[in-house]
PDB file of N, CA and C in Angstrom:
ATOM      1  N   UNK A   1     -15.772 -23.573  -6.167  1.00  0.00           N
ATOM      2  CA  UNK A   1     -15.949 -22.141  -6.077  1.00  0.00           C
ATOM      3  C   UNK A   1     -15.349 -21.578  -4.782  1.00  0.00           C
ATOM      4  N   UNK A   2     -15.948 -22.082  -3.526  1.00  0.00           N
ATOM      5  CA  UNK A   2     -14.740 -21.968  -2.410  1.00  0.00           C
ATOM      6  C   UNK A   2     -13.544 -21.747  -2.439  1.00  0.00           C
ATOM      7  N   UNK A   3     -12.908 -22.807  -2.705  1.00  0.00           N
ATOM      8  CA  UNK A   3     -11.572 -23.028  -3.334  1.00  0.00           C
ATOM      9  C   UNK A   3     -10.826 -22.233  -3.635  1.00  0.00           C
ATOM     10  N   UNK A   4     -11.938 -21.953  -5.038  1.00  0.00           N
ATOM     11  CA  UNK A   4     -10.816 -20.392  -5.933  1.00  0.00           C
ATOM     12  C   UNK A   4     -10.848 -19.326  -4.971  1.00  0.00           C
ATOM     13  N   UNK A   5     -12.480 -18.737  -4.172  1.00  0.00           N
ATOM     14  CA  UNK A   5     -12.197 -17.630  -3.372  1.00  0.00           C
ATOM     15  C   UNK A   5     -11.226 -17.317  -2.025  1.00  0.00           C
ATOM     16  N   UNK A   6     -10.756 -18.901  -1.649  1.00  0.00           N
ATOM     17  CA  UNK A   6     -10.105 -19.064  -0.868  1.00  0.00           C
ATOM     18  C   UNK A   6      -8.329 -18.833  -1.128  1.00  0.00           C
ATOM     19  N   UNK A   7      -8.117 -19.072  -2.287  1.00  0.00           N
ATOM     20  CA  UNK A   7      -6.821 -18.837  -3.236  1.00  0.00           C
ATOM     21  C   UNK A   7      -6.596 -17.073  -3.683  1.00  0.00           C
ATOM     22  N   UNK A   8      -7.743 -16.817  -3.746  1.00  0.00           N
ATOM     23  CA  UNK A   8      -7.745 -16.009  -4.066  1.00  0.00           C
ATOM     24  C   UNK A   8      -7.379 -14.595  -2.845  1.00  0.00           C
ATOM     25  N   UNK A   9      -8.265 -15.126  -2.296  1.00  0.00           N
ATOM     26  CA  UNK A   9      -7.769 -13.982  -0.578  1.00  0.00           C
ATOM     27  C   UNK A   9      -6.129 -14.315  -0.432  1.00  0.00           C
ATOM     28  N   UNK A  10      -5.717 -15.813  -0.159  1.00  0.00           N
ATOM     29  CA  UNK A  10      -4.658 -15.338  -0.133  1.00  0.00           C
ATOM     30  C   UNK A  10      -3.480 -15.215  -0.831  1.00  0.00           C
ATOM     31  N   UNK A  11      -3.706 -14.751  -2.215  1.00  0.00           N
ATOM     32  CA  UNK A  11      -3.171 -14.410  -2.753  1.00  0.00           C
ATOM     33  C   UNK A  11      -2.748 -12.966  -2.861  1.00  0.00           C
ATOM     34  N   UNK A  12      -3.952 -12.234  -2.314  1.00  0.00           N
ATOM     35  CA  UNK A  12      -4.170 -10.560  -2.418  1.00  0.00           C
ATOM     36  C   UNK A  12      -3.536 -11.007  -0.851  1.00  0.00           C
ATOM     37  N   UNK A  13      -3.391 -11.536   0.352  1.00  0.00           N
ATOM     38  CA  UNK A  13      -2.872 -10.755   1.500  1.00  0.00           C
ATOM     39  C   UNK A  13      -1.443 -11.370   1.722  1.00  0.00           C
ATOM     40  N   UNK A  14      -1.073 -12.362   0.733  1.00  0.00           N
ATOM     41  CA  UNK A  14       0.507 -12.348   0.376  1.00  0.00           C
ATOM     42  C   UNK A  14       1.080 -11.020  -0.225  1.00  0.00           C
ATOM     43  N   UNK A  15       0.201 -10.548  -0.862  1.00  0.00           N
ATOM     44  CA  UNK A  15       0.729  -9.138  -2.010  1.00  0.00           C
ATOM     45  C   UNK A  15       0.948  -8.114  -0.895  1.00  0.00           C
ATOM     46  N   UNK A  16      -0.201  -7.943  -0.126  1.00  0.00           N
ATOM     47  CA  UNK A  16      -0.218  -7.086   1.093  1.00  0.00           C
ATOM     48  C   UNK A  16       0.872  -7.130   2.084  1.00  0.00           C
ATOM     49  N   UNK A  17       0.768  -8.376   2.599  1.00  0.00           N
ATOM     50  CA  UNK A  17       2.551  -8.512   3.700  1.00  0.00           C
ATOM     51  C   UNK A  17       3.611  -8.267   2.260  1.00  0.00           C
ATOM     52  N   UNK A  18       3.670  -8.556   1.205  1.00  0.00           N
ATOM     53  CA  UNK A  18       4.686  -8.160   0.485  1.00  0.00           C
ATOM     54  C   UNK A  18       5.346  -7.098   0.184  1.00  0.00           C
ATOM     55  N   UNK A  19       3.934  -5.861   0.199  1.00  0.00           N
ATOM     56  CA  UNK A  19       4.523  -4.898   0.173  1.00  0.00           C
ATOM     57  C   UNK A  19       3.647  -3.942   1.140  1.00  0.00           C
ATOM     58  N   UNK A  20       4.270  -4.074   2.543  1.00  0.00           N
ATOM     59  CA  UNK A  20       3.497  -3.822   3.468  1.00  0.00           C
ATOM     60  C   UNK A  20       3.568  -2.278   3.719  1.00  0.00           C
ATOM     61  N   UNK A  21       4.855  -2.100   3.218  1.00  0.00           N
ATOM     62  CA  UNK A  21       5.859  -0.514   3.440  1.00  0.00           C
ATOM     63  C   UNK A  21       5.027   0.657   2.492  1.00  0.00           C
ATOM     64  N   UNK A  22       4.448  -0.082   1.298  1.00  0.00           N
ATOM     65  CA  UNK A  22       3.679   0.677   1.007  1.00  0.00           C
ATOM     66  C   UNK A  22       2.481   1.147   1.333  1.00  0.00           C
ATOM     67  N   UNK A  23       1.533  -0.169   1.668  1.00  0.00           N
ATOM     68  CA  UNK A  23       0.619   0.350   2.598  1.00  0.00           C
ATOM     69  C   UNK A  23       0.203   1.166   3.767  1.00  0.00           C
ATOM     70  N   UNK A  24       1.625   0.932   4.256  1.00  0.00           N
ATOM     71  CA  UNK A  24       1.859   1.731   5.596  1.00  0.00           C
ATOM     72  C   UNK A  24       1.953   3.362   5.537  1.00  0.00           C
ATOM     73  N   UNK A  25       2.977   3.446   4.237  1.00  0.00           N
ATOM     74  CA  UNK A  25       3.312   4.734   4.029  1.00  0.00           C
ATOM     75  C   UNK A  25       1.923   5.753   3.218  1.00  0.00           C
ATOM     76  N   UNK A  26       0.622   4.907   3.034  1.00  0.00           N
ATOM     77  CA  UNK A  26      -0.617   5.195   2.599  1.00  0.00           C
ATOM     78  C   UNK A  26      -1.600   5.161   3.360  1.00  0.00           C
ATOM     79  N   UNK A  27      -1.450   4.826   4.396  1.00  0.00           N
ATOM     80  CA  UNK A  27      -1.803   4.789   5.808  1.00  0.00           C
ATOM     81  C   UNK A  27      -1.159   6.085   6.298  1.00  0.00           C
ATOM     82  N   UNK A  28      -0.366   6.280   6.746  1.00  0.00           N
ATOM     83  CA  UNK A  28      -0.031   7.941   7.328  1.00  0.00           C
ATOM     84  C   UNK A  28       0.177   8.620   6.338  1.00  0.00           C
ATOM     85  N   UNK A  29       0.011   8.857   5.279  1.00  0.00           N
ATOM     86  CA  UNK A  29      -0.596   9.937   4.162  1.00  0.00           C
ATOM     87  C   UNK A  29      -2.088   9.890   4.700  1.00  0.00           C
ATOM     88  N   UNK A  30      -2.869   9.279   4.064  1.00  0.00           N
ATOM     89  CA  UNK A  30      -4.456   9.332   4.504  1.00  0.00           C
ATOM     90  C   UNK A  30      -4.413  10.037   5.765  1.00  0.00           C
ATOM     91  N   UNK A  31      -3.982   9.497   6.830  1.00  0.00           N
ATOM     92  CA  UNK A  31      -3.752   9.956   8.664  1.00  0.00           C
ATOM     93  C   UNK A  31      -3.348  11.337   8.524  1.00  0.00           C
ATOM     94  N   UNK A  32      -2.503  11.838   8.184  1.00  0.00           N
ATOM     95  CA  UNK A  32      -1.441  13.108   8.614  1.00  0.00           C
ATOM     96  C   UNK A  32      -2.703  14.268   7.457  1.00  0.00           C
ATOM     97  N   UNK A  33      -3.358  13.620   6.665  1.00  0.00           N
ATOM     98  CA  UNK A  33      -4.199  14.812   5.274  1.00  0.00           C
ATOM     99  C   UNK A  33      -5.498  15.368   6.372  1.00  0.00           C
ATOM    100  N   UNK A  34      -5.879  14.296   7.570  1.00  0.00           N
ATOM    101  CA  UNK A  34      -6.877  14.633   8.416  1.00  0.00           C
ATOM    102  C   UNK A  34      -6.830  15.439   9.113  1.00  0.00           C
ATOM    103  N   UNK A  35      -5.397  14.986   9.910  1.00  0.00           N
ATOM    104  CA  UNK A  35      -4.739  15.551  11.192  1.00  0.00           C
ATOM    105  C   UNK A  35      -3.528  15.346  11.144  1.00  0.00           C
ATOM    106  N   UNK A  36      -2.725  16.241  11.141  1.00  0.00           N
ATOM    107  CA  UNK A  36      -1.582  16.710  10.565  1.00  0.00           C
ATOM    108  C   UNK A  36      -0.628  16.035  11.909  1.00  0.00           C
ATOM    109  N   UNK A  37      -0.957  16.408  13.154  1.00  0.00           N
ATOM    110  CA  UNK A  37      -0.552  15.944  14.948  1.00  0.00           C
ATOM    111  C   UNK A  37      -0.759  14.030  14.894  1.00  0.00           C
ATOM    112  N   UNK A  38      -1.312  13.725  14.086  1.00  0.00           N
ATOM    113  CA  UNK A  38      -2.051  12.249  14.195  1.00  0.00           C
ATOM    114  C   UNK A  38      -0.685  11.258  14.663  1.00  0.00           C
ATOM    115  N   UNK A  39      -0.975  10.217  14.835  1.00  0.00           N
ATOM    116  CA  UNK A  39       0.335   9.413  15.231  1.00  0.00           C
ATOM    117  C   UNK A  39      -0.161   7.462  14.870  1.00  0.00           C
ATOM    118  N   UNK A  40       0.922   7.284  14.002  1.00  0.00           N
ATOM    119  CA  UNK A  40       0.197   5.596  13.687  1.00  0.00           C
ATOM    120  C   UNK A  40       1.387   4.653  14.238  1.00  0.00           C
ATOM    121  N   UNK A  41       0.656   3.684  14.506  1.00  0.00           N
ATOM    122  CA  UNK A  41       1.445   2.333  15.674  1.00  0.00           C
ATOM    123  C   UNK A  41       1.320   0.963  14.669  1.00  0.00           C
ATOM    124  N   UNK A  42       2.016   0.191  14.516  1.00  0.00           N
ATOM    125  CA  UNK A  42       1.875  -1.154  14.429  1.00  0.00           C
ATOM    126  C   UNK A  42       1.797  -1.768  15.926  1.00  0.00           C
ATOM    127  N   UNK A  43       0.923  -2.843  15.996  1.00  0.00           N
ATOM    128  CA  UNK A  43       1.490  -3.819  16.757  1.00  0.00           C
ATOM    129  C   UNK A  43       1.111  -5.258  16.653  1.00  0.00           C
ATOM    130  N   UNK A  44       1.157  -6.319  17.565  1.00  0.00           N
ATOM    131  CA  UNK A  44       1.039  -7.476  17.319  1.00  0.00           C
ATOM    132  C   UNK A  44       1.639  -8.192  16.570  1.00  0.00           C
ATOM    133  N   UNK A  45       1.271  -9.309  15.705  1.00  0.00           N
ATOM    134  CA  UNK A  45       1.867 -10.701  15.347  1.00  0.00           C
ATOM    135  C   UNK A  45       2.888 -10.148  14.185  1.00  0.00           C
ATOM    136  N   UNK A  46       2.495  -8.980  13.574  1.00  0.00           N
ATOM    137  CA  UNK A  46       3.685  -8.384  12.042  1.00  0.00           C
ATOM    138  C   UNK A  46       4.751  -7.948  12.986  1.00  0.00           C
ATOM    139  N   UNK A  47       3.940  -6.786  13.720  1.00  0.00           N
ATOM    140  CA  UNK A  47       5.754  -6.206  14.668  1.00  0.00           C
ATOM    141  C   UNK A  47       6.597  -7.524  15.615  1.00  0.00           C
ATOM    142  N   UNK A  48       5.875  -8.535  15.700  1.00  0.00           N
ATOM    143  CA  UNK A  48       6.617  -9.451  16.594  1.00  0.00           C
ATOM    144  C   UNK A  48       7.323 -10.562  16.263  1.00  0.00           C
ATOM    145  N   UNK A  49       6.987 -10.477  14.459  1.00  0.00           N
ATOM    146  CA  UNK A  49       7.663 -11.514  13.823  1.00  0.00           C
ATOM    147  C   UNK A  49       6.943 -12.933  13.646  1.00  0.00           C
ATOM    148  N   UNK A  50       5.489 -13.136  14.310  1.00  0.00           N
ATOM    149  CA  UNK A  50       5.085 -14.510  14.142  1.00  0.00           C
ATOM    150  C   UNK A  50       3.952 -14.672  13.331  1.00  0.00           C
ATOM    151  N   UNK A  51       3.852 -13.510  12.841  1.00  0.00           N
ATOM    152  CA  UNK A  51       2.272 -13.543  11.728  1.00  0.00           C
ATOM    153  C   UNK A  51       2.870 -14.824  10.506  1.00  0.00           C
ATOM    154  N   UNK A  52       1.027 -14.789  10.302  1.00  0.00           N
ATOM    155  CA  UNK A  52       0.565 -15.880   9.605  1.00  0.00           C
ATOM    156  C   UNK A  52      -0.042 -15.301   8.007  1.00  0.00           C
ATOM    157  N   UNK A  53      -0.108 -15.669   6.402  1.00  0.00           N
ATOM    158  CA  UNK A  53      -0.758 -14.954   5.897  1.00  0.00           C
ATOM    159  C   UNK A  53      -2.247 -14.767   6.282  1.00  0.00           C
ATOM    160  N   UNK A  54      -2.527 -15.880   7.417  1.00  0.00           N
ATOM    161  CA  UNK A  54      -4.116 -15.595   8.068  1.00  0.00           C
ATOM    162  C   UNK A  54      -4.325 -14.504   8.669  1.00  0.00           C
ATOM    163  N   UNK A  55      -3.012 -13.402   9.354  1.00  0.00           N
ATOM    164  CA  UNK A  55      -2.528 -12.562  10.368  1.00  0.00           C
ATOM    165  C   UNK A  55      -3.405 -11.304   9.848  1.00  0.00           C
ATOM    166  N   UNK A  56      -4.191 -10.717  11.028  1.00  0.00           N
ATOM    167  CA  UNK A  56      -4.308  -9.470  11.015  1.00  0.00           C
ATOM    168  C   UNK A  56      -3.032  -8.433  10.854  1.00  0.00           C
ATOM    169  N   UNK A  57      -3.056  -7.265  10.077  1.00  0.00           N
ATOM    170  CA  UNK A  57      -2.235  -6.412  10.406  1.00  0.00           C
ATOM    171  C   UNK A  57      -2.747  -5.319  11.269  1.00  0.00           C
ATOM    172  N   UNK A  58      -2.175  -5.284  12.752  1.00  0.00           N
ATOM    173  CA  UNK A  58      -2.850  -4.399  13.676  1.00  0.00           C
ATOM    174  C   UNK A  58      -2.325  -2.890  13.353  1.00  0.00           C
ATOM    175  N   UNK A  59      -3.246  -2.212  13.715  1.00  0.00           N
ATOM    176  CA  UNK A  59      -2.402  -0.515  13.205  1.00  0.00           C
ATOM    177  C   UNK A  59      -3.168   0.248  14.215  1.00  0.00           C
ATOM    178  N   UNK A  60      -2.599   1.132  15.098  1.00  0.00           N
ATOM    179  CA  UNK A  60      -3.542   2.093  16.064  1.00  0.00           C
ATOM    180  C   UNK A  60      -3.184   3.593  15.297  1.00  0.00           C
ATOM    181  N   UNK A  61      -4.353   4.497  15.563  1.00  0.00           N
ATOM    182  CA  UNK A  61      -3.974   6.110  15.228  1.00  0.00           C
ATOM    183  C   UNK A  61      -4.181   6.845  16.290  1.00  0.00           C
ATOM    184  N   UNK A  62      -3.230   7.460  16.374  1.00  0.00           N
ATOM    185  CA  UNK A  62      -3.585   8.430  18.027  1.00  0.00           C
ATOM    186  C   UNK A  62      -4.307   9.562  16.978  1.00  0.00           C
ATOM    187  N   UNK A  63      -5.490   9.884  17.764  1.00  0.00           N
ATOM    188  CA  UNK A  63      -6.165  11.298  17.143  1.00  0.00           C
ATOM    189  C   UNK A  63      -7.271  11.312  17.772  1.00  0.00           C
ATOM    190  N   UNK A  64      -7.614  12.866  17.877  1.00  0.00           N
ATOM    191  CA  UNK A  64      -9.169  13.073  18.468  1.00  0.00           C
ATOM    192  C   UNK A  64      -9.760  13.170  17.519  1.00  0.00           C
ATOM    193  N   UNK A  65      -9.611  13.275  16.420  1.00  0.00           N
ATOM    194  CA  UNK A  65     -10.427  12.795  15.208  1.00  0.00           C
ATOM    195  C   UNK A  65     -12.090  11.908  15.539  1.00  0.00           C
ATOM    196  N   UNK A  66     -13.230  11.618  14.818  1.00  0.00           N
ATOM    197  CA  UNK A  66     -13.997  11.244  15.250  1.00  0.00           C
ATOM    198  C   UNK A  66     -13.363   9.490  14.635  1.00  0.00           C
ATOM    199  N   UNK A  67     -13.544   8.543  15.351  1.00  0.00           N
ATOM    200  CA  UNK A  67     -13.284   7.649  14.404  1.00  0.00           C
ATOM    201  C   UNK A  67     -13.429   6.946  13.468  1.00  0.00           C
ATOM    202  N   UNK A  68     -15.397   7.194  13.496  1.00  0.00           N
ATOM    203  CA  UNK A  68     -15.237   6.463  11.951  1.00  0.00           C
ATOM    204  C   UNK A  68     -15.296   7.550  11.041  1.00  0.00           C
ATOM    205  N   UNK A  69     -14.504   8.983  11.093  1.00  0.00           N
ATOM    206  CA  UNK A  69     -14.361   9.430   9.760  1.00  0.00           C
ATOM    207  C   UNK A  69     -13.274   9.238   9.325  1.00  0.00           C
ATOM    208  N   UNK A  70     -11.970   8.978  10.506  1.00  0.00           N
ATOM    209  CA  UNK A  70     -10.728   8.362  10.112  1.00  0.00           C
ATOM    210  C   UNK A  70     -11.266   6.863   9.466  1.00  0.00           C
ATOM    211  N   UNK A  71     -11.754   5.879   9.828  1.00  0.00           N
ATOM    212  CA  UNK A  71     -11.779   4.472   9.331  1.00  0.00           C
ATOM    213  C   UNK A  71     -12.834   4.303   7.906  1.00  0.00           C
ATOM    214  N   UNK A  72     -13.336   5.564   7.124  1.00  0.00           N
ATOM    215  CA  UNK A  72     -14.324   5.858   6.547  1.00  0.00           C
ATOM    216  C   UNK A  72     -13.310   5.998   6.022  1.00  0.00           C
ATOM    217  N   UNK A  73     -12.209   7.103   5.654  1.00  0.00           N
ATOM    218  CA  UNK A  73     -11.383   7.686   5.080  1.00  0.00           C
ATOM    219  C   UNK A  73     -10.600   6.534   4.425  1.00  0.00           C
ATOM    220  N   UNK A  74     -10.014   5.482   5.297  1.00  0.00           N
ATOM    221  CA  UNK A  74      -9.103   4.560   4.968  1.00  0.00           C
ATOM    222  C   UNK A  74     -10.021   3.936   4.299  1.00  0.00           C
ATOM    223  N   UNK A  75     -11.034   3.428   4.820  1.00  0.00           N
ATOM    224  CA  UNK A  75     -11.889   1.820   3.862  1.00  0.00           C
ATOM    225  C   UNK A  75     -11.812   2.968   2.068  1.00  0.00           C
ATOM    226  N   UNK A  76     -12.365   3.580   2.213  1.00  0.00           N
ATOM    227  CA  UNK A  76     -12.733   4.575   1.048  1.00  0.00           C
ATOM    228  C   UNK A  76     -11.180   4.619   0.166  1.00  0.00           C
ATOM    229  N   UNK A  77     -10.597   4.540   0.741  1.00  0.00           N
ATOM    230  CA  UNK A  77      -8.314   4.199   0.097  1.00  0.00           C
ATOM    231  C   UNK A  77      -8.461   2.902  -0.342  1.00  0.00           C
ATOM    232  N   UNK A  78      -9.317   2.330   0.485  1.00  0.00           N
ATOM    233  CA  UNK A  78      -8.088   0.910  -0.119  1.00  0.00           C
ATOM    234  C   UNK A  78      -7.505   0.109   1.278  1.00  0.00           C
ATOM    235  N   UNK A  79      -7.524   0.372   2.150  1.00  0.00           N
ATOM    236  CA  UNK A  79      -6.990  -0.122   3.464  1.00  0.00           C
ATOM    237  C   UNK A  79      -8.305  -0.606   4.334  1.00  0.00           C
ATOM    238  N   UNK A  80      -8.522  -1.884   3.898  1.00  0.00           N
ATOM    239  CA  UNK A  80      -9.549  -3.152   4.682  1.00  0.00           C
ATOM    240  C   UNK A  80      -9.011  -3.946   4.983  1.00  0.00           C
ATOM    241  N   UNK A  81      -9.467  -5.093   4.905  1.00  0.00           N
ATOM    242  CA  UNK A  81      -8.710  -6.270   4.892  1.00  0.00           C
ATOM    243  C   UNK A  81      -7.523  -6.439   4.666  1.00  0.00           C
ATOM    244  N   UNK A  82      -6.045  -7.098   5.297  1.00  0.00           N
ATOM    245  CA  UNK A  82      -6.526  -7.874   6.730  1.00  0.00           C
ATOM    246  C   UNK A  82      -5.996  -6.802   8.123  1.00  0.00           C
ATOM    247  N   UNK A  83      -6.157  -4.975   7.570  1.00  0.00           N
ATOM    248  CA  UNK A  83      -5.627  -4.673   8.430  1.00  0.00           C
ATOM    249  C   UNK A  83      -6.985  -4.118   9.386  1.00  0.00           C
ATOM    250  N   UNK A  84      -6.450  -4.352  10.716  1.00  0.00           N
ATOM    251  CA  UNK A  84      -7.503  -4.069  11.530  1.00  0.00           C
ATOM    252  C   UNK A  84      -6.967  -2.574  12.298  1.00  0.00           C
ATOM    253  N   UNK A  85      -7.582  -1.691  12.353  1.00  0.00           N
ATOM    254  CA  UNK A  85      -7.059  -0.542  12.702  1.00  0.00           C
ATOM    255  C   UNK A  85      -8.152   0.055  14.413  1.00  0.00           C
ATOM    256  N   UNK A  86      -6.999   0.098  15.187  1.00  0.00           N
ATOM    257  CA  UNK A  86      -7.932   0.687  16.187  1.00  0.00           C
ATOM    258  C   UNK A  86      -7.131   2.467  16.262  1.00  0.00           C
ATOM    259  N   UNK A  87      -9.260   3.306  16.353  1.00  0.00           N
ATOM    260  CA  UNK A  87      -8.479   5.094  16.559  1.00  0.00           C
ATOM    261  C   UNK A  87      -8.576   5.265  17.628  1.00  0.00           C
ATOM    262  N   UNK A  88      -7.648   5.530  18.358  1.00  0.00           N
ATOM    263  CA  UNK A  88      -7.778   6.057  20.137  1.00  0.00           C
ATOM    264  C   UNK A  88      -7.246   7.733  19.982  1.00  0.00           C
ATOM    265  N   UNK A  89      -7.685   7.875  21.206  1.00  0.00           N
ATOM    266  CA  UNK A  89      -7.444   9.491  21.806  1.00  0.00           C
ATOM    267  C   UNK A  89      -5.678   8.945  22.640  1.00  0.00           C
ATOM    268  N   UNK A  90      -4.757  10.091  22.588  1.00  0.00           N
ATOM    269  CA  UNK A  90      -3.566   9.376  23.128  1.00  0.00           C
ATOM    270  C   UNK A  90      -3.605   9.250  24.600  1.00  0.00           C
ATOM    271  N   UNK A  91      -4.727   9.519  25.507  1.00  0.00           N
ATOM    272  CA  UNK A  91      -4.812   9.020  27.032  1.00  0.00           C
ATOM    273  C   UNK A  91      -5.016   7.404  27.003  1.00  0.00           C
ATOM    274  N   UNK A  92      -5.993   6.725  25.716  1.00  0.00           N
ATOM    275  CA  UNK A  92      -5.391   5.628  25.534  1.00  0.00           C
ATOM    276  C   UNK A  92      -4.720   4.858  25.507  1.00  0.00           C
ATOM    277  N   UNK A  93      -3.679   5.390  24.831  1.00  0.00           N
ATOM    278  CA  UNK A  93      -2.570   4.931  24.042  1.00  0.00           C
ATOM    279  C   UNK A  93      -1.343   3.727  24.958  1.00  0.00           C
ATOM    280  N   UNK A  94      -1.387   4.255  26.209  1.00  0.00           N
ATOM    281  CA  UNK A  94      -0.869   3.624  27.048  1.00  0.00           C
ATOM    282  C   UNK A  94      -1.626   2.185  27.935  1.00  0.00           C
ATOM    283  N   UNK A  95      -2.511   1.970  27.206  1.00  0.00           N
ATOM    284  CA  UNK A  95      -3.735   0.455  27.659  1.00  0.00           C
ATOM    285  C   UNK A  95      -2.348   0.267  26.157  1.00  0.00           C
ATOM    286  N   UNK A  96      -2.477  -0.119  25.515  1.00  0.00           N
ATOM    287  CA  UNK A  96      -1.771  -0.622  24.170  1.00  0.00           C
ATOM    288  C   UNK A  96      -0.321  -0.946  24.902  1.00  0.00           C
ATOM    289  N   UNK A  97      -0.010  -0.122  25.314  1.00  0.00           N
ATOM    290  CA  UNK A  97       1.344  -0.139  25.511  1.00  0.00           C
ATOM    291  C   UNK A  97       1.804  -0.833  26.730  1.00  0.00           C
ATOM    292  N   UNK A  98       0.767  -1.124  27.550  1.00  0.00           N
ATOM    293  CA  UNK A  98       0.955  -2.148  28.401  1.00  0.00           C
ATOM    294  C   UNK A  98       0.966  -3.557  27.967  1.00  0.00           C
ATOM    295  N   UNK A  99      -0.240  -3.735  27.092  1.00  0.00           N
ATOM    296  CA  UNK A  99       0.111  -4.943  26.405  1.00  0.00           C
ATOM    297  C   UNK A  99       0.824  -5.544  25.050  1.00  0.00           C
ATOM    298  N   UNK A 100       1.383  -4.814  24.863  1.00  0.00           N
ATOM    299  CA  UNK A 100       1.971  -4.933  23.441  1.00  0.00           C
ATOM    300  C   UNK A 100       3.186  -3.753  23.150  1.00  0.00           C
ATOM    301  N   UNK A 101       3.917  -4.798  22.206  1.00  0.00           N
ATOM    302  CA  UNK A 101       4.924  -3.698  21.419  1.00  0.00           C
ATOM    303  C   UNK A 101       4.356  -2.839  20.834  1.00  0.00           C
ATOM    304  N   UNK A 102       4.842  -1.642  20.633  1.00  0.00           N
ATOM    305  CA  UNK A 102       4.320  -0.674  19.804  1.00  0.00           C
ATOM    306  C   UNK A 102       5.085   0.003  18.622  1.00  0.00           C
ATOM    307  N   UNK A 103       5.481   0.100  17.317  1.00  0.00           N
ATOM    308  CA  UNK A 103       5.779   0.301  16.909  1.00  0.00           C
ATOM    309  C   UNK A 103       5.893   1.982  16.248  1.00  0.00           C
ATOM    310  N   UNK A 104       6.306   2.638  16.039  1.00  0.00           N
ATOM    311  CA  UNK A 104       5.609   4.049  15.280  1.00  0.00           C
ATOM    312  C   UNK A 104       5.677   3.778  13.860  1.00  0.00           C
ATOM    313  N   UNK A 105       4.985   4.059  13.269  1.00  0.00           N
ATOM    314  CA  UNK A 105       5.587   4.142  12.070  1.00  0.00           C
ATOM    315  C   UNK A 105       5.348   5.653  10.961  1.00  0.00           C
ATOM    316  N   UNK A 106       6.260   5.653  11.227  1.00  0.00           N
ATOM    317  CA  UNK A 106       7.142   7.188  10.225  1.00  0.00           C
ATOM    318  C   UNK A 106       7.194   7.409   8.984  1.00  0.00           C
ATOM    319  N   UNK A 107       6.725   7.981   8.197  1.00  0.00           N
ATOM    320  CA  UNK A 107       6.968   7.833   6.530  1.00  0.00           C
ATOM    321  C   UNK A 107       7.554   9.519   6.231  1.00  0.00           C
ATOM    322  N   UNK A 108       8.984   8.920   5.609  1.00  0.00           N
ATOM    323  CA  UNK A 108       9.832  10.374   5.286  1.00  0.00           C
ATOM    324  C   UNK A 108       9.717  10.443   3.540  1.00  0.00           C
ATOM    325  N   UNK A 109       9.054  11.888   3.765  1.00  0.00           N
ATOM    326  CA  UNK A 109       8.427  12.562   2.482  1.00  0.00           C
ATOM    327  C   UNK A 109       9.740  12.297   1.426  1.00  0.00           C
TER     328      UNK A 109
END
């Protein structure tokens, strides 16, 4: 029984890195319907090329938004597992950017 549930996860987060572009681009739909100013980041092991299908997908949202009505919003989509999403205010934004690449990511309507 293990086994199968274990096959089974990663089977759904192969599908996920597979078609990641979509998720992403459902990710700043959800983001931009809240707060129109909002701003979304990849970073870590996907933007750097060394993820694992074990790999978190990291995602930051710049917004003063409260955050868990942004992370309420997403779980409620469809966007859990394995992406881990941190919401910062953008005075933040630059702790991130000291340690890590940052990616933007853009979705053209």
């Amino acid at each position: 029984m293990l086994e199968e549930l274990l096959v089974e996860e990663a089977r759904e987060r192969k599908r996920i890195f597979e078609n990641l572009n979509v998720y992403l681009k459902k990710v700043v739909e959800i983001v931009k319907r809240l707060d129109e100013d909002a701003e979304v980041y990849m970073f870590g092991s996907v933007v750097e090329g060394r993820y694992l299908l074990s790999s978190d997908i990291d995602i930051i949202i710049v917004t003063y938004l409260n955050p868990g009505k942004v992370l309420a919003e997403l779980w409620n989509n469809g966007i859990k597992e394995p992406f881990e999403v941190h919401v910062v205010v953008r005075d933040k934004l630059d702790i991130y950017r000291r340690r890590a690449k940052l990616v933007r990511v853009d979705v053209e309507n």
